[in-house]
Protein backbone atom coordinates (compact mmCIF):
# COMPACT_ATOMS: atom_id res chain seq x y z
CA UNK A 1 -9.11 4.56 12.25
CA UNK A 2 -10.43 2.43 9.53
CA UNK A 3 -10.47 3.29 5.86
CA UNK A 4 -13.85 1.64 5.39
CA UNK A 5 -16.47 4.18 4.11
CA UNK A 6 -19.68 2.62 6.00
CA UNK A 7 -19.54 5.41 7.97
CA UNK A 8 -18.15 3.84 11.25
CA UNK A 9 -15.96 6.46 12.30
CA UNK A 10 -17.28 10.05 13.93
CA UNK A 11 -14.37 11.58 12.27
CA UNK A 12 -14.83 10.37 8.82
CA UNK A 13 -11.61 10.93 6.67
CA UNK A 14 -11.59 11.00 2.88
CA UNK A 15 -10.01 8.15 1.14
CA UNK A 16 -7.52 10.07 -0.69
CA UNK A 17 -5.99 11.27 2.39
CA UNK A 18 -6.40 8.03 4.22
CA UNK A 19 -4.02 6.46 1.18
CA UNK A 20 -1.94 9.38 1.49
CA UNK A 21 -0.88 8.89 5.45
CA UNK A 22 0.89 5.85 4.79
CA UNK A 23 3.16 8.15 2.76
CA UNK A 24 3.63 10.87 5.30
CA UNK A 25 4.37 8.36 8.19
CA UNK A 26 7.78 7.17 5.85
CA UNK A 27 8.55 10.31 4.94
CA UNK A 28 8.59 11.09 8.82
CA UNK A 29 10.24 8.14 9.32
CA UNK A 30 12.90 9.21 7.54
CA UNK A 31 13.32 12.46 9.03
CA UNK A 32 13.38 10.82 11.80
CA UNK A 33 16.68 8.40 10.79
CA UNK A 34 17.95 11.43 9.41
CA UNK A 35 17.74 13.10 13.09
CA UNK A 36 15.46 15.77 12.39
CA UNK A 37 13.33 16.72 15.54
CA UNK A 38 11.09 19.11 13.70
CA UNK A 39 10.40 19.93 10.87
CA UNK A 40 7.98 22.51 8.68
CA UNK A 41 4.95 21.70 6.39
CA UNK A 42 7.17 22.35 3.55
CA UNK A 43 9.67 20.05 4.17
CA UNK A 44 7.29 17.44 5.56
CA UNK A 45 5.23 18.15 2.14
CA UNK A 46 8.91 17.87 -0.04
CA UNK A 47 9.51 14.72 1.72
CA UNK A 48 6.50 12.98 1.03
CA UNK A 49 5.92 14.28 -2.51
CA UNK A 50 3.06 16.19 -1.59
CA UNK A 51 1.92 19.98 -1.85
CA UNK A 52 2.21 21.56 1.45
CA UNK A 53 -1.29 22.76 1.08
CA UNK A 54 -2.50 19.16 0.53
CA UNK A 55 -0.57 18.28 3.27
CA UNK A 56 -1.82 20.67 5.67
CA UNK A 57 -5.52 19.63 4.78
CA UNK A 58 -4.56 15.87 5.34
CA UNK A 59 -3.67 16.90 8.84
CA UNK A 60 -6.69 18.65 9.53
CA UNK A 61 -8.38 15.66 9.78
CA UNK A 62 -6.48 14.51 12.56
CA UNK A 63 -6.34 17.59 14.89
CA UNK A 64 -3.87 20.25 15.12
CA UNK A 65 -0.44 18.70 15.97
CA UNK A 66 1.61 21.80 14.34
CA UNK A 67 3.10 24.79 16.11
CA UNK A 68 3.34 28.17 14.12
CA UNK A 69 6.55 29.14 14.15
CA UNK A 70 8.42 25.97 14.77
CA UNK A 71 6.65 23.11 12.94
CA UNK A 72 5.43 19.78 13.80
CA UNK A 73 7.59 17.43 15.98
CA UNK A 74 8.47 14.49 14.15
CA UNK A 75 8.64 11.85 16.93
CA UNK A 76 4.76 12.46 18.11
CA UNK A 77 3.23 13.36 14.31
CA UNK A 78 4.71 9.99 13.19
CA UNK A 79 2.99 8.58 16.37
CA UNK A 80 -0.45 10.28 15.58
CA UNK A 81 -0.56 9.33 12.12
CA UNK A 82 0.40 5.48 12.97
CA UNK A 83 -2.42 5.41 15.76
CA UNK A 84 -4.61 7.04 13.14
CA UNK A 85 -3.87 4.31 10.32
CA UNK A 86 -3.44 1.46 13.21
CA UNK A 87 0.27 0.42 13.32
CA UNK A 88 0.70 1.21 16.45
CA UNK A 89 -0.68 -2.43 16.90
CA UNK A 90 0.55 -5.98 15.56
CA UNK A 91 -1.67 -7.20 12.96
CA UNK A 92 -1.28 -10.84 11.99
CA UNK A 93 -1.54 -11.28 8.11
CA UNK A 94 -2.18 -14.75 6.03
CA UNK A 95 -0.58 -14.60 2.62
CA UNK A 96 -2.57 -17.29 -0.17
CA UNK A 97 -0.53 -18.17 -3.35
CA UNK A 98 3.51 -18.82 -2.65
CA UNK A 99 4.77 -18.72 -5.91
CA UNK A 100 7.59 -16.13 -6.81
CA UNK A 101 5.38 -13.14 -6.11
CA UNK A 102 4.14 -15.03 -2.65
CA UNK A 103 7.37 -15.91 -1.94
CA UNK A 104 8.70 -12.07 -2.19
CA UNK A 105 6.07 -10.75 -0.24
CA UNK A 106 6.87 -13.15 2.75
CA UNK A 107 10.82 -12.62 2.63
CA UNK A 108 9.59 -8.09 2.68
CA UNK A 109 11.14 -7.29 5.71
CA UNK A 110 9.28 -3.86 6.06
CA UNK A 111 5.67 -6.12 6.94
CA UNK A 112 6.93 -6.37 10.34
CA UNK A 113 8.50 -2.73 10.66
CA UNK A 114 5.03 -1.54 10.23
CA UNK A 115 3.15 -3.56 11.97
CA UNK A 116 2.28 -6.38 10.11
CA UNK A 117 3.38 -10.16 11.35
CA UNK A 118 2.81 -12.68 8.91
CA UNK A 119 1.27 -15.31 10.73
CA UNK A 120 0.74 -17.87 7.74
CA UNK A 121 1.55 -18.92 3.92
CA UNK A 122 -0.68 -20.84 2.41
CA UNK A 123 -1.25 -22.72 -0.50
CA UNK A 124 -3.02 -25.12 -2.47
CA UNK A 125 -0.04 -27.00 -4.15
CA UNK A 126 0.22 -30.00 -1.82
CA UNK A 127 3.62 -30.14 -3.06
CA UNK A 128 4.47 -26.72 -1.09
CA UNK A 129 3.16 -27.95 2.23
CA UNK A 130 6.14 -27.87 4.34
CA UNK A 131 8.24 -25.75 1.88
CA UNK A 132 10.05 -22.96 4.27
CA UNK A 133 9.83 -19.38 3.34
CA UNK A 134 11.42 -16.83 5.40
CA UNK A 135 11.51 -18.90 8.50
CA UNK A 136 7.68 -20.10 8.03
CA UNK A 137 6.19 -23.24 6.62
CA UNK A 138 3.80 -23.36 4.02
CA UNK A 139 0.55 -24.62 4.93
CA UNK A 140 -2.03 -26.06 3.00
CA UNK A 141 -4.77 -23.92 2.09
CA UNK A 142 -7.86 -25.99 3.69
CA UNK A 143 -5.99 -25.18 6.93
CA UNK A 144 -7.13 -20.84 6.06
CA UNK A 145 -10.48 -20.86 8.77
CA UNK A 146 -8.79 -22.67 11.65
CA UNK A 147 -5.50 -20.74 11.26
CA UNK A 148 -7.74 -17.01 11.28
CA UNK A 149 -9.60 -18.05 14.43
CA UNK A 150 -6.33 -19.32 16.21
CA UNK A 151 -4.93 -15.77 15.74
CA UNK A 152 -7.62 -13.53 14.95
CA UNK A 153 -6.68 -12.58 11.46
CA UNK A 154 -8.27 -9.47 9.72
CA UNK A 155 -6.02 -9.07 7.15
CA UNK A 156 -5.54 -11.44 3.75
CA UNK A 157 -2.76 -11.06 0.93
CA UNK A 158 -4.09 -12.85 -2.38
CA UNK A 159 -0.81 -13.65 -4.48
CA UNK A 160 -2.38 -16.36 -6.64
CA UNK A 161 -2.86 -16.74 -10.48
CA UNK A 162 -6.45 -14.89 -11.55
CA UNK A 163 -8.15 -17.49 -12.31
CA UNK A 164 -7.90 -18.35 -8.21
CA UNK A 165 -8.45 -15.34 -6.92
CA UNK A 166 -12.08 -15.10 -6.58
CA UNK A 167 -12.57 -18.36 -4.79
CA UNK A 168 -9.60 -17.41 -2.35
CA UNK A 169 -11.26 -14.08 -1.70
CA UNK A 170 -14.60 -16.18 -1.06
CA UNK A 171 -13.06 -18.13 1.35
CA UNK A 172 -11.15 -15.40 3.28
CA UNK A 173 -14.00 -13.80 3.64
CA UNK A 174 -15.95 -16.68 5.03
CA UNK A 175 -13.66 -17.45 7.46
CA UNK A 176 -14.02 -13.76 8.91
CA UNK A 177 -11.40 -12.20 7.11
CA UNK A 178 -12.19 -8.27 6.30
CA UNK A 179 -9.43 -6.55 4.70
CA UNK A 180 -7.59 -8.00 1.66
CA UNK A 181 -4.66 -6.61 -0.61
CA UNK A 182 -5.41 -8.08 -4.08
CA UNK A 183 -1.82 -8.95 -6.26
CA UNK A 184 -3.71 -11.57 -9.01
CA UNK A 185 -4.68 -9.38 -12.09
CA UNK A 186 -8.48 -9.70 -11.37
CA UNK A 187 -11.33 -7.78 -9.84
CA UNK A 188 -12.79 -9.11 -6.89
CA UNK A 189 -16.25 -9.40 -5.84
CA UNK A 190 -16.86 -9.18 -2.12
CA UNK A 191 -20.02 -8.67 0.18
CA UNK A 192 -20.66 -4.82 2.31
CA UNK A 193 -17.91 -4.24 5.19
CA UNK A 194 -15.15 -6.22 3.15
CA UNK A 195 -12.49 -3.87 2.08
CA UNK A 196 -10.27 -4.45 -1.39
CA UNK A 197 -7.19 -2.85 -1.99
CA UNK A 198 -5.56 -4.05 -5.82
CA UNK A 199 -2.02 -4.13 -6.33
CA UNK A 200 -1.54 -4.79 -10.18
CA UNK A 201 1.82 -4.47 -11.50
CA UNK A 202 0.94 -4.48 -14.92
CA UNK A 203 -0.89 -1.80 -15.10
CA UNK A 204 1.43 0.73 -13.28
CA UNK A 205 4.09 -0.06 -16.09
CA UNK A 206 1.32 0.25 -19.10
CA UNK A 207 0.57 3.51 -17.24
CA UNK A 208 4.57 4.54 -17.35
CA UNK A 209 4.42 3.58 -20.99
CA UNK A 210 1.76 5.98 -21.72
CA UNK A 211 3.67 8.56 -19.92
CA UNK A 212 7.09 7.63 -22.06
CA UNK A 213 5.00 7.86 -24.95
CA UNK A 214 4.13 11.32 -24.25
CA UNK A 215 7.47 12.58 -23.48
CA UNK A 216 8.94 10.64 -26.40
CA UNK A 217 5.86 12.46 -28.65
CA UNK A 218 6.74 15.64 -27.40
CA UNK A 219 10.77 15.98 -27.64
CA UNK A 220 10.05 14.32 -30.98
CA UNK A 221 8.10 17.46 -31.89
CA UNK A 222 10.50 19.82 -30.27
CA UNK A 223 13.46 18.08 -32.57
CA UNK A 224 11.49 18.04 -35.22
CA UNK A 225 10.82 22.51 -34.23
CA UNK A 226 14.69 22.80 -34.21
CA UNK A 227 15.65 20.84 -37.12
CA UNK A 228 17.83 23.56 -39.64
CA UNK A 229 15.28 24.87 -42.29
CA UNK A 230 16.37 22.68 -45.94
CA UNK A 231 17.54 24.81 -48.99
CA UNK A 232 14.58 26.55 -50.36
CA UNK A 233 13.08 27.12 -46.99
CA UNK A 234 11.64 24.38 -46.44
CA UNK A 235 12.69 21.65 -43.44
């Protein structure tokens, strides 16, 4: 299954499930470590943060794998939803920009629990070249089209500075490179068939902010409600 909205697939799936299965594989996965065989929509849906109606819908799309009555079994959903989202297969990644965020994102051990082998880090530094992060040598960056044809790689992590980005993305994508997970704070311009997904850290926290602003507002109000009335009836 591909997230790609060209239209590819006979079963087309809506994007806001397909970013939603990721989330029910761990929570299975967890079940799972926590030896639960089977389980309900509920506690699937509690698990993964989810509704259970939502979660019932999500799983429409991918056949009928419940029971009435007993559930769904953990062990073959988890398999269904990872041949769905395609980690039942090893996909080699390249990862551009090993500075501290680079250098995180190789040493994440869970890449490689979920079917993701880094094959690559690359970068344009020359004074990187040869640096070792988490057991792999940084490459220079001119070596990015001979190292995706030596191993077939679909997948490109962009962990530069912004002002890099776009010319990184250019390149990935001219080397045959189809997927990439955006980290640099910048919006990316790619051709038809090329899919984006933007990781900007910023932005979540400005987005917390607003939300600690709004409970801050509010209990500020409610204080303000309960506050003792002054002499003379007036607070």
């Amino acid at each position: 299954m591909s997230s790609r909205s060209s239209g590819e697939n006979a079963r087309e799936i809506p994007e806001a499930t397909v970013a939603r299965l990721p989330v029910y594989l761990r929570a299975l996965t967890g079940l799972t470590e926590g030896g639960i065989a089977t389980c309900s929509s509920e506690e699937l849906a509690a698990a993964a943060g989810v509704n259970s109606a939502k979660l019932r819908k999500d799983l429409s799309y991918l056949g009928s794998y419940g029971t009435r009555g007993v559930g769904y079994d953990v062990e073959y959903l988890t398999y269904q939803i990872a041949r769905e989202i395609g980690v039942t297969q090893d996909w080699p990644v390249v990862i551009v920009g090993i500075g501290n965020l680079g250098h995180a994102l190789a040493n994440y051990s869970g890449f490689r629990s979920r079917g993701f082998r880094v094959v690559a880090l690359l970068d344009a530094d020359p004074a990187r070249a040869g640096e070792e992060v988490a057991g792999i040598a940084v490459r220079p960056f001119d070596e990015l089209e001979q190292i995706v044809a030596d191993h077939a790689v679909a997948i490109g992590v962009i962990a530069t500075p912004a002002a890099a980005a776009q010319s990184v993305a250019d390149r990935m994508v001219a080397s045959g490179i189809s997927s990439i997970l955006n980290f640099a704070p910048s919006v990316l311009a790619v051709p038809a068939g090329v899919d984006v997904r933007k990781v900007d850290l910023s932005i979540e926290l400005q987005i917390l902010a607003y939300h600690e602003q709004r409970k801050a507002a509010v209990e500020a109000v409610a204080a303000t409600d309960a506050a003792p009335l002054a002499p003379g009836g007036v607070s």
